[in-house]
Protein backbone atom coordinates (compact mmCIF):
# COMPACT_ATOMS: atom_id res chain seq x y z
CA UNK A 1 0.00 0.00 0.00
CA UNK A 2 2.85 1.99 0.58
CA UNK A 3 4.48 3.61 -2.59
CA UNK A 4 8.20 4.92 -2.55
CA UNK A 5 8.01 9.22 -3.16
CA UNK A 6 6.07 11.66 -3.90
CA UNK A 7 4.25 11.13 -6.81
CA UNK A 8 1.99 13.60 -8.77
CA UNK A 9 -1.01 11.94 -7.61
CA UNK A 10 -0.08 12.47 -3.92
CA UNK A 11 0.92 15.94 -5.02
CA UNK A 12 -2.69 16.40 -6.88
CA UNK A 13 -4.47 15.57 -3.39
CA UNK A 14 -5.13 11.76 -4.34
CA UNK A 15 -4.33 9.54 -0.85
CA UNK A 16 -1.99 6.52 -0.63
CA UNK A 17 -4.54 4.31 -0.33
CA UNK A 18 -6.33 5.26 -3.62
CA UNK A 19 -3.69 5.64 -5.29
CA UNK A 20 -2.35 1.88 -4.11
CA UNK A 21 -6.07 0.74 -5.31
CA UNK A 22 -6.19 2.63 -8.65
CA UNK A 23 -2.74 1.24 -9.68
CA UNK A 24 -3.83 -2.27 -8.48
CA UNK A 25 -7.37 -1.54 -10.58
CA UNK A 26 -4.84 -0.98 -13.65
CA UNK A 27 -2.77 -3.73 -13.16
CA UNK A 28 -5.89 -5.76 -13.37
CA UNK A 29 -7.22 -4.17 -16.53
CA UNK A 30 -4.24 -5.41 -18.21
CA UNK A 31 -4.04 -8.69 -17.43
CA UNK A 32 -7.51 -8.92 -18.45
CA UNK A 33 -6.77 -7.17 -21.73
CA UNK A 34 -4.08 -9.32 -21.79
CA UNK A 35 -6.28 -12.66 -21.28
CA UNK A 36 -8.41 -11.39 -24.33
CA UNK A 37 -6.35 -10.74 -26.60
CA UNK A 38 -4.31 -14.17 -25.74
CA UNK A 39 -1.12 -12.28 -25.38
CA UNK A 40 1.88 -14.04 -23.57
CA UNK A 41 2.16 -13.36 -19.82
CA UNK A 42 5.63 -11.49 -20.31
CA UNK A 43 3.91 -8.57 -22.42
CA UNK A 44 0.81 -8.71 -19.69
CA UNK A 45 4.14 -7.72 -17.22
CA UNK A 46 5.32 -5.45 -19.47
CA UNK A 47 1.90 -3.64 -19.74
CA UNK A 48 1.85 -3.29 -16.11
CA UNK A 49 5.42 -2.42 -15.79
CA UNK A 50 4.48 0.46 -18.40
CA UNK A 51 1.37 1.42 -16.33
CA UNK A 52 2.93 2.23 -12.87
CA UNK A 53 6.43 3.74 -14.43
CA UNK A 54 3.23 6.11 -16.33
CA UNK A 55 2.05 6.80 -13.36
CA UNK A 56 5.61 7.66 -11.34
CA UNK A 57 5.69 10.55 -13.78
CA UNK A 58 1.71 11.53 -14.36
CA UNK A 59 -0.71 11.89 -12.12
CA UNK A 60 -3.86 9.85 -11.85
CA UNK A 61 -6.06 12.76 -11.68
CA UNK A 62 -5.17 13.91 -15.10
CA UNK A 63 -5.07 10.43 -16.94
CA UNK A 64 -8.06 7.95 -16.75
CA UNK A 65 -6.49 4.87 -15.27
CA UNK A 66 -8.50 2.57 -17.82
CA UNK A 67 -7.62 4.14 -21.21
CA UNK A 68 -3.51 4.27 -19.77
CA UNK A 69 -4.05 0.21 -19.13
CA UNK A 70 -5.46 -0.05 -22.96
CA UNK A 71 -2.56 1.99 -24.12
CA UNK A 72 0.19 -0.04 -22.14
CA UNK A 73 -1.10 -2.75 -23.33
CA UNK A 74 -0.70 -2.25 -27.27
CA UNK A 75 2.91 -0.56 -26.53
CA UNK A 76 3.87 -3.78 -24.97
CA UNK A 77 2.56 -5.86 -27.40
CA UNK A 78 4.99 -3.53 -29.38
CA UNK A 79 7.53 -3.97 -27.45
CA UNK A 80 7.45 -7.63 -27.07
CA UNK A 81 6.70 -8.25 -30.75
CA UNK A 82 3.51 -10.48 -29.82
C-alpha cells in the first residue's frame, strides 16, 4: 500500500490508499486485456510495468487509469513483438 516518493497523484491531493487501489485496478485491466487478446504473460508484465512507471511521472487525476491500461497494453505488445 505503501508507494516509494512523492508522486503527482499524492501531489494532486489523491491519498496513498487510492492511489495503491487505482494502480492495483490498472494492473488488473491489463491482465484482463491481456487474457483477451491471448497475449503471452511477459507482455501482460510489461503492460503493467508500463502502467505504474506512467504513473511515477503523471498523475492519476489527469489520466483515466483505464484508457492508460489499454494503451500499455498495445505498446507492450509492441515492445514484445507479440
Amino acid at each position: 500500500e505503501c508507494l516509494a516518493g512523492d508522486t503527482p497523484s499524492h501531489q494532486a491531493g489523491v491519498d496513498a490508499r487510492t492511489e495503491a487501489q487505482l494502480r492495483n485496478y490498472g494492473a488488473e485491466l491489463c491482465m484482463e486485456y491481456g487474457i483477451l487478446l491471448k497475449v503471452p504473460h511477459v507482455t501482460v508484465a510489461t503492460a503493467c510495468v508500463l502502467l505504474h512507471r506512467f504513473y511515477y511521472r503523471r498523475s492519476l487525476v489527469d489520466y483515466d487509469v483505464r484508457n492508460i491500461a489499454a494503451g500499455c497494453v498495445l505498446v507492450a505488445c509492441k515492445v514484445e513483438e507479440t
